[in-house]
C-alpha atoms as a PDB file:
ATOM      1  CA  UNK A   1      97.497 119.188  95.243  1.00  0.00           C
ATOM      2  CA  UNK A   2      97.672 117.075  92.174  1.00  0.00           C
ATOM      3  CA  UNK A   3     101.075 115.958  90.608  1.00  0.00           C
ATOM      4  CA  UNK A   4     101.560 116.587  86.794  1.00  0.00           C
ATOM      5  CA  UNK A   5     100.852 112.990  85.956  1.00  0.00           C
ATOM      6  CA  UNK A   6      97.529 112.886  87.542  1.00  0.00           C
ATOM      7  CA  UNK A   7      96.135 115.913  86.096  1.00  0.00           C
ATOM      8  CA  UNK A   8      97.330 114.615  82.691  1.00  0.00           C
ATOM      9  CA  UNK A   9      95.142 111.107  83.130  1.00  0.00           C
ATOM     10  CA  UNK A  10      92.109 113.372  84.531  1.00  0.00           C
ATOM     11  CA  UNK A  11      92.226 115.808  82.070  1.00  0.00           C
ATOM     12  CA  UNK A  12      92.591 112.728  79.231  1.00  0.00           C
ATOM     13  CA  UNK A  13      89.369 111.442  80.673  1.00  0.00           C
ATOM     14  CA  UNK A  14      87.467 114.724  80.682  1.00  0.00           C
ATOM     15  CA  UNK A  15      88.759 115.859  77.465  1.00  0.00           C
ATOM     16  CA  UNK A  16      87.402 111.810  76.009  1.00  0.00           C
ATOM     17  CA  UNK A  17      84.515 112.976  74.404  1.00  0.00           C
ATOM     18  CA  UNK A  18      83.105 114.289  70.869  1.00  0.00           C
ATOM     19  CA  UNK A  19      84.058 117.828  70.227  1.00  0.00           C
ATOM     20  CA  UNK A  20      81.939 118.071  66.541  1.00  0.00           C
ATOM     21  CA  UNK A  21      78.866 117.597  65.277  1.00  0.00           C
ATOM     22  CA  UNK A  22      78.292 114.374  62.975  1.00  0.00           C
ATOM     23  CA  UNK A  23      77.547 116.078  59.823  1.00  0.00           C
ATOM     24  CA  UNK A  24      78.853 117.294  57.877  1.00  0.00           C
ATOM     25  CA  UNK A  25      81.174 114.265  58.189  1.00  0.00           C
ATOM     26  CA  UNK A  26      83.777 115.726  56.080  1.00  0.00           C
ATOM     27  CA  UNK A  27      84.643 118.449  58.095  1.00  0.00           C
ATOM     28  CA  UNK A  28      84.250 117.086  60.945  1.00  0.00           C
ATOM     29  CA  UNK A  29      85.772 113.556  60.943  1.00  0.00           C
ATOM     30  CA  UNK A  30      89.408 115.141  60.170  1.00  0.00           C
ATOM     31  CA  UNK A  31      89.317 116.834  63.587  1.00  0.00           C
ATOM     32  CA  UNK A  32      87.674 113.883  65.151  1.00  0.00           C
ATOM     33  CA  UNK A  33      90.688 111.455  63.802  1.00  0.00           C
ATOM     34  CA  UNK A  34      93.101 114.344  64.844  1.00  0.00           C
ATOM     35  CA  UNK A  35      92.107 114.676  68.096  1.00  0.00           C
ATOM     36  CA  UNK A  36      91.974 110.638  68.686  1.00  0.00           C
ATOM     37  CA  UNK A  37      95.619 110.155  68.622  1.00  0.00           C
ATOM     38  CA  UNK A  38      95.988 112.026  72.387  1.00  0.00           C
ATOM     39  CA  UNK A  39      99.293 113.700  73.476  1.00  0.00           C
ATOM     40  CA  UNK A  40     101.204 115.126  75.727  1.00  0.00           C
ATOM     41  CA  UNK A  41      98.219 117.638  77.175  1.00  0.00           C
ATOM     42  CA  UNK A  42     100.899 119.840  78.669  1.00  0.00           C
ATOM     43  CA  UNK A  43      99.064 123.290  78.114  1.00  0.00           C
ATOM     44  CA  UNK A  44      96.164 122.072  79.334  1.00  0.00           C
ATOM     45  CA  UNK A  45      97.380 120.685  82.314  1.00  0.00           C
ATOM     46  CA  UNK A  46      99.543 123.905  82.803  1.00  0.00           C
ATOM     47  CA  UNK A  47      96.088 125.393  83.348  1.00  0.00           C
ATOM     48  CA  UNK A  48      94.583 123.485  85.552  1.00  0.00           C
ATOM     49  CA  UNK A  49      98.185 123.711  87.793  1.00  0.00           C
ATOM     50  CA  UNK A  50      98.180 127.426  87.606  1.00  0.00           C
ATOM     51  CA  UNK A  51      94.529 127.335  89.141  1.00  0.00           C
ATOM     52  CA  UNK A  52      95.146 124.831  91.446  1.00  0.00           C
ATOM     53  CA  UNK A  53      98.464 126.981  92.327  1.00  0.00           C
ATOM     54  CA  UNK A  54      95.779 129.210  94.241  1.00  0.00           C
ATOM     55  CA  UNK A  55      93.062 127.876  94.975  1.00  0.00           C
ATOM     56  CA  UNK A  56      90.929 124.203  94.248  1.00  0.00           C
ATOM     57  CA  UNK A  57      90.611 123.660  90.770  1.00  0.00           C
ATOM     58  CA  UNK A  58      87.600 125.827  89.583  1.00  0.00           C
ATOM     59  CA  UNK A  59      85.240 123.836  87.241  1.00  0.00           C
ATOM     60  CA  UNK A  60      85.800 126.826  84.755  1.00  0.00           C
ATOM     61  CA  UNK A  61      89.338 125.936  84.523  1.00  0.00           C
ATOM     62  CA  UNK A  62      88.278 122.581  82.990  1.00  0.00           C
ATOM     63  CA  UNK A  63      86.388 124.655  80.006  1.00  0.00           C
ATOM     64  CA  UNK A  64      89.856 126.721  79.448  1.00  0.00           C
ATOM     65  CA  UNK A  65      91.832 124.077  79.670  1.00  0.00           C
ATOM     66  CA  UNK A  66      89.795 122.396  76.670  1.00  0.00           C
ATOM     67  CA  UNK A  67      89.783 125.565  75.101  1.00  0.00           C
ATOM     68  CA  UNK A  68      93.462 125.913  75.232  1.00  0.00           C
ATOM     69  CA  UNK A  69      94.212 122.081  74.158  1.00  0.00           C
ATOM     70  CA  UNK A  70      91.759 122.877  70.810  1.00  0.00           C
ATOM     71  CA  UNK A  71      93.846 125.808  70.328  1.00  0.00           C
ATOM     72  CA  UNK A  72      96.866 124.008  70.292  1.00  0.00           C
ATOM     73  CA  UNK A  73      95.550 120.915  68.069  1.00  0.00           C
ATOM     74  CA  UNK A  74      94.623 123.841  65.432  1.00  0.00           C
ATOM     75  CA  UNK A  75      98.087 125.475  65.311  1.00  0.00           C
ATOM     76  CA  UNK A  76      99.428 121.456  64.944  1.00  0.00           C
ATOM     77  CA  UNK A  77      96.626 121.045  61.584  1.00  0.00           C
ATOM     78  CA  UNK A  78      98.137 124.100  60.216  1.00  0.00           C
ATOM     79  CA  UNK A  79     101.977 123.846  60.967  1.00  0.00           C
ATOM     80  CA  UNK A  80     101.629 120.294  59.105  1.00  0.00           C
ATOM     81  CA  UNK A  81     100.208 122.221  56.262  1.00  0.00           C
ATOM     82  CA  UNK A  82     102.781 124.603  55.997  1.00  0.00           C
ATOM     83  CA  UNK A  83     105.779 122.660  56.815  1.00  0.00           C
ATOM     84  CA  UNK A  84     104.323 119.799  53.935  1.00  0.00           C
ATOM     85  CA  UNK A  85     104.823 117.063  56.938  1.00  0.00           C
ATOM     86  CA  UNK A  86     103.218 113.590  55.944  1.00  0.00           C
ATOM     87  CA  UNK A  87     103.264 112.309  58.870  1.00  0.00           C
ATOM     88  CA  UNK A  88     102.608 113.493  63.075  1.00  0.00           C
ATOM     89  CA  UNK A  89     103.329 111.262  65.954  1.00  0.00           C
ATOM     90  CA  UNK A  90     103.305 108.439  62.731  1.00  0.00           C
ATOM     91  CA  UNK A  91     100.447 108.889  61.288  1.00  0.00           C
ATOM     92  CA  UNK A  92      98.620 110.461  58.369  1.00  0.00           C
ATOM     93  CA  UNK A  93      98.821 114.143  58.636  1.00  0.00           C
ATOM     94  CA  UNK A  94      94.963 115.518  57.987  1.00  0.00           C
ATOM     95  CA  UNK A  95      96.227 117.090  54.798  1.00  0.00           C
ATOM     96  CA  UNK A  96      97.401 114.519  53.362  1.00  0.00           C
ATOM     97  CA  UNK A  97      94.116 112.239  54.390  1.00  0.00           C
ATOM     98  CA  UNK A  98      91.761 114.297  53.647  1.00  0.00           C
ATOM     99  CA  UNK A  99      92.998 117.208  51.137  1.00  0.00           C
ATOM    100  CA  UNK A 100      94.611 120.699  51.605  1.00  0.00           C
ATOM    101  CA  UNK A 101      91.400 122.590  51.677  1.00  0.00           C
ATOM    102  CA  UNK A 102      89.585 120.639  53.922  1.00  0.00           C
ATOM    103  CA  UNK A 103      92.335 120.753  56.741  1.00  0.00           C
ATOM    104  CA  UNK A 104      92.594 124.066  56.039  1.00  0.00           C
ATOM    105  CA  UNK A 105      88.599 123.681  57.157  1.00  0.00           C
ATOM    106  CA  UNK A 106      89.619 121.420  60.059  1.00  0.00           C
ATOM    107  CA  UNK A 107      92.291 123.836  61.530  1.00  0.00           C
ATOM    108  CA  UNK A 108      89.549 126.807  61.418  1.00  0.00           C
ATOM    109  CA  UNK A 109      86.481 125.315  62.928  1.00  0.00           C
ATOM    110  CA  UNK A 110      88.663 123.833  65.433  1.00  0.00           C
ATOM    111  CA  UNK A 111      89.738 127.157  66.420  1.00  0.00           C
ATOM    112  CA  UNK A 112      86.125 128.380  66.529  1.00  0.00           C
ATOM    113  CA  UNK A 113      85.655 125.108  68.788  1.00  0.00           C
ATOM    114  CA  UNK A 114      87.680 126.200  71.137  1.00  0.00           C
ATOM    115  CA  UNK A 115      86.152 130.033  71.618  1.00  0.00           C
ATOM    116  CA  UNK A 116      82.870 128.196  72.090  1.00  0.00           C
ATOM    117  CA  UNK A 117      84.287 126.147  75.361  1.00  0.00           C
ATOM    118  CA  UNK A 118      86.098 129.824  76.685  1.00  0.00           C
ATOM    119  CA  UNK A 119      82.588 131.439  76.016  1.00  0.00           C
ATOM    120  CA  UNK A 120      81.458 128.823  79.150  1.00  0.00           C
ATOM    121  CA  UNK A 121      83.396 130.399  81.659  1.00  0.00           C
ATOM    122  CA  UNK A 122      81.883 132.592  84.113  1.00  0.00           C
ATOM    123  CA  UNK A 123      81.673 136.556  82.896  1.00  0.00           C
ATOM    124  CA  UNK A 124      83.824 138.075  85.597  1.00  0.00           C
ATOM    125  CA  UNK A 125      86.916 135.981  84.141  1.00  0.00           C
ATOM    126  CA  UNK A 126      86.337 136.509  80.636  1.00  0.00           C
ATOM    127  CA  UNK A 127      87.506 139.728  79.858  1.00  0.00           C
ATOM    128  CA  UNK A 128      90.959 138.957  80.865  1.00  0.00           C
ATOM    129  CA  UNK A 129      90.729 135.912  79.776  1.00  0.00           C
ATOM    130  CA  UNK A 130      89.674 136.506  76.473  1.00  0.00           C
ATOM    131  CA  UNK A 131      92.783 139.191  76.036  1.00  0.00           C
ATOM    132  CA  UNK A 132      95.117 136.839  77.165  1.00  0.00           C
ATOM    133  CA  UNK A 133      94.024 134.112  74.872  1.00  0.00           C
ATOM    134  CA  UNK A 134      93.554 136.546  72.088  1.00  0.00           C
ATOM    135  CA  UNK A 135      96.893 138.434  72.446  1.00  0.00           C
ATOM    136  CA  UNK A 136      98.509 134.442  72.606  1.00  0.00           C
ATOM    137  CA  UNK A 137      96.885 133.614  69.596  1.00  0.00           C
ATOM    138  CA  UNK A 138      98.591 136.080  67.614  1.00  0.00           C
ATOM    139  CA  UNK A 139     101.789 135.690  69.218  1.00  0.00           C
ATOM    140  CA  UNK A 140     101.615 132.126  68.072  1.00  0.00           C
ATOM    141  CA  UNK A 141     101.218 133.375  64.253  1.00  0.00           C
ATOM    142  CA  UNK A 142     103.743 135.605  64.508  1.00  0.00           C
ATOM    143  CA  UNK A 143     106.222 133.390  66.125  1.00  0.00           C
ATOM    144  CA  UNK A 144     105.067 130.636  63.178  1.00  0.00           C
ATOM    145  CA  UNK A 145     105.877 133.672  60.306  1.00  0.00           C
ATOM    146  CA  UNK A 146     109.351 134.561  61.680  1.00  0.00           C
ATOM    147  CA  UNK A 147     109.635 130.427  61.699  1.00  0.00           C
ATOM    148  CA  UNK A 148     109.375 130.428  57.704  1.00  0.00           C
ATOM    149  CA  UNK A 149     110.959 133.583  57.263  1.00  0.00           C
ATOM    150  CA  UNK A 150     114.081 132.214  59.126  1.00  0.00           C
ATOM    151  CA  UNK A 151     113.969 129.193  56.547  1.00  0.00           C
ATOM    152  CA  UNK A 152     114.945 131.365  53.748  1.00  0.00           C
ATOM    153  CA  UNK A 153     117.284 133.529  55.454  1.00  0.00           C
ATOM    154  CA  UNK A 154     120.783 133.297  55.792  1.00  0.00           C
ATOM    155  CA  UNK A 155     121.551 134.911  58.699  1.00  0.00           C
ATOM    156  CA  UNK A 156     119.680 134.660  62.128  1.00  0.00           C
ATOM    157  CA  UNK A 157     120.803 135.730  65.222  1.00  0.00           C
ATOM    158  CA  UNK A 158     120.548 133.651  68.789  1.00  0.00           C
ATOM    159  CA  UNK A 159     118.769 136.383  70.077  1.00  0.00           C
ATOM    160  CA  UNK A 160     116.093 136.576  67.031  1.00  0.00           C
ATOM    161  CA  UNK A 161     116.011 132.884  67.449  1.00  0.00           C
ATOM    162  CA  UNK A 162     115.043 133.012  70.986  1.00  0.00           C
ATOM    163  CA  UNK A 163     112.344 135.656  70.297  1.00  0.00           C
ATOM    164  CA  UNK A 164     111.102 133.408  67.534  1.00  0.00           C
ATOM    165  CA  UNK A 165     110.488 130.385  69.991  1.00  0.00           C
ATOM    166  CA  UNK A 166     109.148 132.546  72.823  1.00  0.00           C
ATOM    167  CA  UNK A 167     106.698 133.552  70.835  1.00  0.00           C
ATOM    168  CA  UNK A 168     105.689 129.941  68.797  1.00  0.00           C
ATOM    169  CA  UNK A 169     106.516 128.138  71.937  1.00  0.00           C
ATOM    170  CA  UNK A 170     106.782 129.509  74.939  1.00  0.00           C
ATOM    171  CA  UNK A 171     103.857 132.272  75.001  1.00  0.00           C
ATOM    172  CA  UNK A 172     101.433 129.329  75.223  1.00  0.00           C
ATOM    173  CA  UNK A 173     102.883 127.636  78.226  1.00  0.00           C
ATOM    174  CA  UNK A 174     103.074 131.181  80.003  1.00  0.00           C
ATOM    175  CA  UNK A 175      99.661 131.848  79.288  1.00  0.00           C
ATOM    176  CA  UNK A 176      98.022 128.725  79.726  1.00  0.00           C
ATOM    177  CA  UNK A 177      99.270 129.090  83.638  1.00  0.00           C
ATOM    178  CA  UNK A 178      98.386 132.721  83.726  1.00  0.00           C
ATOM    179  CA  UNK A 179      94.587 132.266  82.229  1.00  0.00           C
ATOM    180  CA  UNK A 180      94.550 129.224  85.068  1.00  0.00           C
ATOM    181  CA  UNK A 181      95.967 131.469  88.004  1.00  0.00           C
ATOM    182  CA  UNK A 182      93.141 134.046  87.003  1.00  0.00           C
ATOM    183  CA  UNK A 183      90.296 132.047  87.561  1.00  0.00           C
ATOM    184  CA  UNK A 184      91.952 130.598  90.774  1.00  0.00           C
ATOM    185  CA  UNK A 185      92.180 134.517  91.612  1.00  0.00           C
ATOM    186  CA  UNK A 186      95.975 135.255  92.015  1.00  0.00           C
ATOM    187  CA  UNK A 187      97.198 139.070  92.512  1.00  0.00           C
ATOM    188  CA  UNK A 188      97.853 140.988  89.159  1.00  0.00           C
ATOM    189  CA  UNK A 189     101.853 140.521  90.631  1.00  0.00           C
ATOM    190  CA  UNK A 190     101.457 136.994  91.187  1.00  0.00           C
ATOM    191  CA  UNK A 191     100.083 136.470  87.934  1.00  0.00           C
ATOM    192  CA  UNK A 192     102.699 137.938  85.904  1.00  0.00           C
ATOM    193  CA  UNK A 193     105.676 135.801  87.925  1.00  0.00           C
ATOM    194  CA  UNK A 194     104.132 132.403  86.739  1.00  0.00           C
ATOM    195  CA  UNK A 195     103.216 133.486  83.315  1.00  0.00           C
ATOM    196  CA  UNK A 196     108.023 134.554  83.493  1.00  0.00           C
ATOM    197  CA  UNK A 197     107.860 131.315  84.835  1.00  0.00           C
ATOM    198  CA  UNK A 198     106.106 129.547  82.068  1.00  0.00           C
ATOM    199  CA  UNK A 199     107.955 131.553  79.559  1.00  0.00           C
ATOM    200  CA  UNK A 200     111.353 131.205  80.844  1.00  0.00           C
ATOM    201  CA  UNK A 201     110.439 127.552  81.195  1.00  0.00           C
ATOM    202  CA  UNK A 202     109.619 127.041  77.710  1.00  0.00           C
ATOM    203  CA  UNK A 203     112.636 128.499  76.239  1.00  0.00           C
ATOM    204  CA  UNK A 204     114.687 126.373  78.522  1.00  0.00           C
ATOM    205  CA  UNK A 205     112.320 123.357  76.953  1.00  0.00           C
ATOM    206  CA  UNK A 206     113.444 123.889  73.335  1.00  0.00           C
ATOM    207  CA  UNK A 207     117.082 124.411  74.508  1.00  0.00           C
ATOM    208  CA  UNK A 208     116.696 120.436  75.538  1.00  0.00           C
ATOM    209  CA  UNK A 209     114.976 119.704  73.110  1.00  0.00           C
ATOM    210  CA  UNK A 210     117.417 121.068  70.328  1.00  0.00           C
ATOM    211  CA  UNK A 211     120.220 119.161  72.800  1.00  0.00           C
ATOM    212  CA  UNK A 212     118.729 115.964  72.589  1.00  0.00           C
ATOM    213  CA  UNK A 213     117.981 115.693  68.567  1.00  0.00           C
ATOM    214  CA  UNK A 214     122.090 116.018  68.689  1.00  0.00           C
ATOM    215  CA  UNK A 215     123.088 114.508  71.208  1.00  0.00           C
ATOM    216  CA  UNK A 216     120.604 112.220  72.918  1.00  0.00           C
ATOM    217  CA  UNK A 217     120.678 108.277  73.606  1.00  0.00           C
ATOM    218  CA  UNK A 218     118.763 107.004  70.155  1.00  0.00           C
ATOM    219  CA  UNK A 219     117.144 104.793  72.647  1.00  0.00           C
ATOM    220  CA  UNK A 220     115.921 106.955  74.660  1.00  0.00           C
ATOM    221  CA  UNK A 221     115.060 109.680  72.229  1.00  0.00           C
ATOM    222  CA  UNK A 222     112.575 107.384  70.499  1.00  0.00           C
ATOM    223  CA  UNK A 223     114.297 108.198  66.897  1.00  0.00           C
ATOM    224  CA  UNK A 224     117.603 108.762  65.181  1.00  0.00           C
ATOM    225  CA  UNK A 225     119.382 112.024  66.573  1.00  0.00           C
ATOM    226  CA  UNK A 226     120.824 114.539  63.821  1.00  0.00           C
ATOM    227  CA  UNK A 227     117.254 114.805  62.642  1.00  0.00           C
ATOM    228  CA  UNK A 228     117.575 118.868  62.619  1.00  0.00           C
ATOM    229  CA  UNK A 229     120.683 118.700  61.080  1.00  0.00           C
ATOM    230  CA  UNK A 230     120.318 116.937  58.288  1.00  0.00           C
ATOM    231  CA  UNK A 231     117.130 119.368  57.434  1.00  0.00           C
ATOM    232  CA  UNK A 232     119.461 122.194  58.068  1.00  0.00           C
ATOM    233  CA  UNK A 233     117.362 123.931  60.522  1.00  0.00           C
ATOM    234  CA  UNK A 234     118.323 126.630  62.581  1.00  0.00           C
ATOM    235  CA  UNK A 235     118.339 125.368  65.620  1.00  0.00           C
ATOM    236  CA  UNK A 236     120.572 127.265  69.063  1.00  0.00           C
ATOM    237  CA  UNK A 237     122.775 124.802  68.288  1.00  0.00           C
ATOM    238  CA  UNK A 238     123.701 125.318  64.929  1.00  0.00           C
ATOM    239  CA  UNK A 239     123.460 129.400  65.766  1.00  0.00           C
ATOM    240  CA  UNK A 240     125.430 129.182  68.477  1.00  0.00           C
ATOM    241  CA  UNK A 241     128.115 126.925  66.813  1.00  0.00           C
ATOM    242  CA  UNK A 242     128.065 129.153  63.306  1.00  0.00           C
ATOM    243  CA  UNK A 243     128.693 132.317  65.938  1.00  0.00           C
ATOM    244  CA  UNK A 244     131.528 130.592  67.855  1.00  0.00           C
ATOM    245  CA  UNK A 245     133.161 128.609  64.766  1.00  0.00           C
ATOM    246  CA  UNK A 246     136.744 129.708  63.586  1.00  0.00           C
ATOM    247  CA  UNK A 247     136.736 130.353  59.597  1.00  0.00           C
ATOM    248  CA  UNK A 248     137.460 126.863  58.531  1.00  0.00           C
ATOM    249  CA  UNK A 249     134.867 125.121  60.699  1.00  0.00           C
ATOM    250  CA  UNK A 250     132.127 127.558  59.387  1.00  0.00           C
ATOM    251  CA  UNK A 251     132.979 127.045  56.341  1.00  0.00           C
ATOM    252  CA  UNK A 252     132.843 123.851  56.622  1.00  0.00           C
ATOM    253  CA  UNK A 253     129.450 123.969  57.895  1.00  0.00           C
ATOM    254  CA  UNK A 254     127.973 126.039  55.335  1.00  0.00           C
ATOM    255  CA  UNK A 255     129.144 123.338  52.920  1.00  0.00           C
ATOM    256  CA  UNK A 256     127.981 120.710  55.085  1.00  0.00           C
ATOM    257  CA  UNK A 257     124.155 122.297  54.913  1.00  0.00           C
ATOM    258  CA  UNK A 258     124.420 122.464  51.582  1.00  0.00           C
ATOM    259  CA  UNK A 259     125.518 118.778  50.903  1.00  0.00           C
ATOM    260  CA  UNK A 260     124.167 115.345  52.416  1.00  0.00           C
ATOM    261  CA  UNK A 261     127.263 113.275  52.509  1.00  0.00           C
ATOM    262  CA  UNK A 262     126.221 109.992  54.242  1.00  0.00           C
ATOM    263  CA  UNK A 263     128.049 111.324  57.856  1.00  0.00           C
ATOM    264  CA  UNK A 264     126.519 114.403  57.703  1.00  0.00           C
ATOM    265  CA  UNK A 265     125.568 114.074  60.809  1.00  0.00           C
ATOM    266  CA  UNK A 266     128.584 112.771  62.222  1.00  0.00           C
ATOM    267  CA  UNK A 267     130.798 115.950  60.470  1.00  0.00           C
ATOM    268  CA  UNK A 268     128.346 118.766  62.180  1.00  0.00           C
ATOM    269  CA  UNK A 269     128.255 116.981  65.784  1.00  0.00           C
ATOM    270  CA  UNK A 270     132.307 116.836  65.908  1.00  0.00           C
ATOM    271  CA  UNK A 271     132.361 120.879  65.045  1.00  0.00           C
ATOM    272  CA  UNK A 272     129.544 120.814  67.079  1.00  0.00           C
ATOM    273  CA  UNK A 273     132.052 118.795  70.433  1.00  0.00           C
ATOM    274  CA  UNK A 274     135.080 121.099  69.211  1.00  0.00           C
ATOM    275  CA  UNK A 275     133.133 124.638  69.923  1.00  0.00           C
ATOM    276  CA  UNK A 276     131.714 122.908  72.983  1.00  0.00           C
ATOM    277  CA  UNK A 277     128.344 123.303  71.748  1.00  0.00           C
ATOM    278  CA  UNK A 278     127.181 120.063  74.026  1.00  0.00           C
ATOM    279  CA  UNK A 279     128.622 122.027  77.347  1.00  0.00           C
ATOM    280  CA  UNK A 280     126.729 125.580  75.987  1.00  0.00           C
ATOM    281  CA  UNK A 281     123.429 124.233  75.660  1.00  0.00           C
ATOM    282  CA  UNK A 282     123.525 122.561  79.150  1.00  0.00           C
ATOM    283  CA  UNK A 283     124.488 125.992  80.388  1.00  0.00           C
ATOM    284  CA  UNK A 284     122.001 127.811  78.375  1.00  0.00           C
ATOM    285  CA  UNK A 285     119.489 125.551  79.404  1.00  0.00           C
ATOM    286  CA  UNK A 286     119.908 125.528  82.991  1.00  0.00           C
ATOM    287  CA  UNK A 287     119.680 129.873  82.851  1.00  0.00           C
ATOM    288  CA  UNK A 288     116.728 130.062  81.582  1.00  0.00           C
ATOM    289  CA  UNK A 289     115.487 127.315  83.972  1.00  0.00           C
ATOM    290  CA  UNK A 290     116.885 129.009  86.778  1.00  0.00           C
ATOM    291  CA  UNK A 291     114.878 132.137  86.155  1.00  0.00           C
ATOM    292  CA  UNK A 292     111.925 130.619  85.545  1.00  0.00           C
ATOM    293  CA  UNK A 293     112.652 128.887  89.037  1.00  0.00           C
ATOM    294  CA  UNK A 294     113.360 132.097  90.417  1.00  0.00           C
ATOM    295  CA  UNK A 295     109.834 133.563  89.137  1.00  0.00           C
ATOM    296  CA  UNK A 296     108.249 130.292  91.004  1.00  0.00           C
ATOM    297  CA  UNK A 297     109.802 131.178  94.114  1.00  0.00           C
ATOM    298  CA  UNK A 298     108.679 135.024  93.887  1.00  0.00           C
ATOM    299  CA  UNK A 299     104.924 133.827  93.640  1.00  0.00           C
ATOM    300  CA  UNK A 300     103.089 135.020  97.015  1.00  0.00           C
ATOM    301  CA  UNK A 301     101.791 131.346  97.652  1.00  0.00           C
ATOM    302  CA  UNK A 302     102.908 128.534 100.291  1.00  0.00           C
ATOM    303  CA  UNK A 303     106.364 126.573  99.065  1.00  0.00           C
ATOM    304  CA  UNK A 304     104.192 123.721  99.569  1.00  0.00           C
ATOM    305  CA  UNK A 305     101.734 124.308  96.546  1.00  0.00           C
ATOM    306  CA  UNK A 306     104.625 124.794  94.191  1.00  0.00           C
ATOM    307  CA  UNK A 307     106.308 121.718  94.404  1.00  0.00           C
ATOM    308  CA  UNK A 308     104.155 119.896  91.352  1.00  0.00           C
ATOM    309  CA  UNK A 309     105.386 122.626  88.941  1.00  0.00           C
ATOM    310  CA  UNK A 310     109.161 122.358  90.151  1.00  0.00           C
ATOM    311  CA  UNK A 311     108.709 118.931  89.419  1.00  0.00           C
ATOM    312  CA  UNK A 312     107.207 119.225  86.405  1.00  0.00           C
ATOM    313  CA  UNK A 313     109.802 121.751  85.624  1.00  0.00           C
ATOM    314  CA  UNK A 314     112.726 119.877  86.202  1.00  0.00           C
ATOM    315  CA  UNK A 315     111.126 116.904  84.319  1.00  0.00           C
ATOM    316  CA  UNK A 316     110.456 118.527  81.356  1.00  0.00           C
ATOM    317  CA  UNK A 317     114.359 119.907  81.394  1.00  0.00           C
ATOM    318  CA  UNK A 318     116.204 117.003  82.608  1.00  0.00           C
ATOM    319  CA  UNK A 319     114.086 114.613  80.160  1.00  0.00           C
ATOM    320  CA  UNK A 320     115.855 112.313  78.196  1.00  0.00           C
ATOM    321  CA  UNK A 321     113.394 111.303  75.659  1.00  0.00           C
END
């Protein structure tokens, strides 16, 4: 069995290579300069742990898991086109390099990229395969809509928001372990534990991650907390605290989001300490990764082969940074 850390330098080194032609170098050279700046590989690697869950990774499982990271670069081209970002992980965003209309290009041929490497895998895989990754995709765009459409309205509930971000964020993780545990041959049942696994999971993931824009060590975090709430987003934080607020606190932060005092920041974290927002999300968070624990443990499989993704799991939630 390979640890989460391994898989992420093997799959780095597999995943090294040129993905485009050469010409024509203006659509091409985008993704090329995209793809260069690495990442965090999780999906991918998800893939390759859900086959290796099973059975010895499959070589197939190394096409799918390319497949998958392609997919993912493509929905990062377009989210940076529709959320206007100049910058990703500091540097140029392709639109803003290159023009609009060309990483509108970029984003598309990467996704036909990536159905090329899933069209590699063996034929009795495929079919499921293809649904999964298929039905995923759309999730993705849906999630993404009810993103924007949450921008402009004023009132979103927790549970909406948690619908929203299983489907931008967490259907991805879940499937990227299902597609892996097919090709390593799991049970139908076993399947559909990991991908409640990877779902539950992922929720639990953004719960942190909202957590630690608000209240994590600057140091550790990499960057200033408070980033979310000085662009007002709508994060289970800010739901939770507008649902739980007494009158004068939410009124005060509904004139708080639409003002930018210098301690912005400051004002919304000390409603956010008085409603116990801090002690919620830690609770919220460890729920949903207790399920998603709970769907590990249900998996038909030696305890012995699941210890990578509990450790993965309780890295990615008890992450500081």
């Amino acid at each position: 069995m390979h640890s989460f850390k391994d898989l992420v330098t093997e799959f780095g080194n597999h995943f090294a290579t040129r993905h485009f032609p050469e010409q024509p170098a203006s659509l091409y050279e985008p993704n090329e300069y995209f793809l260069s700046w690495g990442g965090k590989r999780i999906r991918p690697v998800m893939c390759l742990m859900g086959n290796e869950l099973f059975d010895e990774i499959h070589p197939d499982s190394w096409e799918l898991a390319t497949a998958i990271e392609l997919f993912h670069n493509f929905t990062l081209i377009h989210d940076d086109i529709m959320d206007e970002a100049p910058l990703r992980r500091g540097m140029e965003t392709v639109h803003m390099k290159y023009g609009l209309s060309t990483a509108l290009l970029a984003g598309d041929v990467m996704l036909i990229k990536a159905y090329d490497y899933l069209n590699k895998i063996q034929p009795q895989y495929i079919h499921r395969i293809l649904h999964l990754f298929n039905t995923t995709a759309r999730e993705v765009c849906e999630g993404q809509q009810m993103d924007m459409d949450f921008e402009r309205n004023s009132s979103v509930s927790l549970d909406d928001y948690i619908h929203m971000i299983s489907l931008k964020t967490s259907v991805l993780l879940a499937a990227s372990l299902e597609m892996g545990a097919i090709i390593g041959g799991a049970s139908e049942g076993n399947c559909k534990h990991l991908y409640e696994f990877g779902k539950n999971l992922g929720i639990a993931f953004q719960v942190q991650d909202d957590y630690l824009d608000a209240f994590g060590d600057p140091e550790k975090f990499g960057k200033d907390v408070g980033g979310d709430i000085r662009q007002n987003k709508k994060t289970f934080l800010m739901l939770h605290a507008l649902e739980v607020a007494n009158t004068d606190q939410k009124n005060r932060l509904f004139q708080l989001m639409q003002m930018n005092p210098p301690d912005k920041v400051e004002q919304v974290l000390q409603i956010f300490r008085d409603c116990n927002i801090d002690a919620w999300a830690k609770e919220l968070k460890d729920t949903y990764l207790q399920t998603a624990l709970q769907h590990l443990d249900a998996i038909a499989v030696r305890s012995v082969r699941k210890e990578p993704l509990k450790e993965l799991a309780n890295f990615l939630i008890q992450r500081e940074y």
